[in-house]
Protein backbone atom coordinates (compact mmCIF):
# COMPACT_ATOMS: atom_id res chain seq x y z
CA UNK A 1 -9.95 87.53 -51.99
CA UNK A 2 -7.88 90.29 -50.14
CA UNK A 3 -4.90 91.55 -52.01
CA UNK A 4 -2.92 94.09 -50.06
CA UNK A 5 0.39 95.91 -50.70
CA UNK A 6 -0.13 97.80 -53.73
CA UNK A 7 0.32 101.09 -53.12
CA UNK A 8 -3.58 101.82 -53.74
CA UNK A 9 -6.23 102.62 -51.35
CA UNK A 10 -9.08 99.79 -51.61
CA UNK A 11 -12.47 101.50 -52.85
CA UNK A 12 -15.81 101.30 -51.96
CA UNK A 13 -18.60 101.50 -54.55
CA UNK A 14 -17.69 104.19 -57.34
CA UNK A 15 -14.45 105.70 -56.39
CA UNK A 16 -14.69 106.03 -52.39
CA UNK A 17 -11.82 105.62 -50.66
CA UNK A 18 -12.02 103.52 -48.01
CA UNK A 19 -9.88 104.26 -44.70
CA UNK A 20 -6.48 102.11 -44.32
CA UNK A 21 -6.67 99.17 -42.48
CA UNK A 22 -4.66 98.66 -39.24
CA UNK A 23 -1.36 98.34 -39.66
CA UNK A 24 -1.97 98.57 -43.59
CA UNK A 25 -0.77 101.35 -46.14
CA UNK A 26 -1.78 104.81 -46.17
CA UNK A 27 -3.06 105.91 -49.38
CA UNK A 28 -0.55 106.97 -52.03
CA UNK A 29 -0.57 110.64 -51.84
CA UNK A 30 1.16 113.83 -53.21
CA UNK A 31 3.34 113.64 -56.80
CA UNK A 32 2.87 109.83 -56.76
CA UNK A 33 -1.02 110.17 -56.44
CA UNK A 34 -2.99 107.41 -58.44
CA UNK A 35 0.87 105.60 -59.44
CA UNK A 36 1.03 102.18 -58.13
CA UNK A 37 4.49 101.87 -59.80
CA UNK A 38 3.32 98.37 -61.41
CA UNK A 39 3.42 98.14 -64.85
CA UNK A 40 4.42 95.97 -67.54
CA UNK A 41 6.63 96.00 -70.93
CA UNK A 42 6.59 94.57 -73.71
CA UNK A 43 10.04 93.41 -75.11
CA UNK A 44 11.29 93.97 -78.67
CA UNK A 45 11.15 90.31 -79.36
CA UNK A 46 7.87 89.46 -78.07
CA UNK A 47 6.51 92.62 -80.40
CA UNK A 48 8.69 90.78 -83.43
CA UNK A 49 7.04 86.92 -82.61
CA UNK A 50 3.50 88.55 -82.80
CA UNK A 51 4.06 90.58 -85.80
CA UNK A 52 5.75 87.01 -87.43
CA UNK A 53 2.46 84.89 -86.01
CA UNK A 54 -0.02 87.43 -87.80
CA UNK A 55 1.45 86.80 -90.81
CA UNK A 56 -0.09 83.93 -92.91
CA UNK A 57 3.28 81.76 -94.43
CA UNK A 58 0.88 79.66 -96.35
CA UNK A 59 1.04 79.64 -99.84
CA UNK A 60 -2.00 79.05 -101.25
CA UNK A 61 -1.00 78.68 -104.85
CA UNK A 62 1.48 75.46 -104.29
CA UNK A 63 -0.93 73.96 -102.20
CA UNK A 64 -3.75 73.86 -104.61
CA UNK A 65 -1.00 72.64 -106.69
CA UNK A 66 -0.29 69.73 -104.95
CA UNK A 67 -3.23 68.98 -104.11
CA UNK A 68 -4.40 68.34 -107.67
CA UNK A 69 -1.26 66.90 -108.32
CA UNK A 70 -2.45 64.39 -105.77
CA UNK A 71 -5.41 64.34 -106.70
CA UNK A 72 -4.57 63.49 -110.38
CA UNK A 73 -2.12 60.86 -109.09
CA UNK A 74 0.90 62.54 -110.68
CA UNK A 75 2.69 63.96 -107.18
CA UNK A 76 4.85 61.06 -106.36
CA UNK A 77 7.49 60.24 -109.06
CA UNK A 78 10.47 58.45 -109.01
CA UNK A 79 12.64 62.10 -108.68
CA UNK A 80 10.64 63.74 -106.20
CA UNK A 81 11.16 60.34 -104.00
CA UNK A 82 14.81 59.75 -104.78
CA UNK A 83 15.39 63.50 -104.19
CA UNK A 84 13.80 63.22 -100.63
CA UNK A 85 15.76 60.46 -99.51
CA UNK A 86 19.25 61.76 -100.69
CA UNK A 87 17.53 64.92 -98.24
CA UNK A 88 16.73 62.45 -95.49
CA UNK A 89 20.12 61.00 -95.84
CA UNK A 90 22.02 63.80 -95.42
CA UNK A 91 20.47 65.34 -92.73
CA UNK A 92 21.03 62.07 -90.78
C-alpha cells in the first residue's frame, strides 16, 4: 500500500529518510520539521458521551428487589398493572 501526500518523507528501516520520489514531495523542512499538520480533536460532546457511558446507571439495589419480588410471586399486582396501562395510555 503506497500512501503519498502527507507532508512526511517515507522511511527506510529505523528513521532513514528515503529520497523523494519523482514528481513527489520534498521532505518537510525548516520550522515545520516533523509537522504533518494532521491531527485530530476531540469535541466537547464526544468527551461528555464517554464520561456518561463509563458510568454504570444500574441500580443494583431495585433490581435485587424485583427480582425477589418475582421470584416470590408478589411483583405483579393489580396497582402496579393498572398504573402501567393508565402510563401506556397516555403516552399513546
Amino acid at each position: 500500500m503506497k500512501i503519498s501526500g502527507t507532508g512526511i518523507p517515507p522511511v527506510s528501516g529505523p528513521g532513514n529518510a528515503l529520497p523523494p520520489e519523482k514528481g513527489g514531495r520534498s521532505p518537510v523542512t525548516g520550522d515545520n520539521a516533523g509537522l504533518s499538520g494532521d491531527g485530530v480533536e476531540i469535541s466537547a460532546v464526544s468527551r461528555g458521551l464517554a464520561a456518561l457511558s463509563a458510568m454504570n446507571d444500574v441500580r443494583e439495589e431495585l433490581v435485587t428487589q424485583i427480582l425477589a419480588q418475582l421470584d416470590a410471586g408478589e411483583y405483579l399486582d393489580s396497582d402496579k398493572l393498572q398504573a402501567a396501562v393508565l402510563k401506556m395510555l397516555n403516552g399513546l
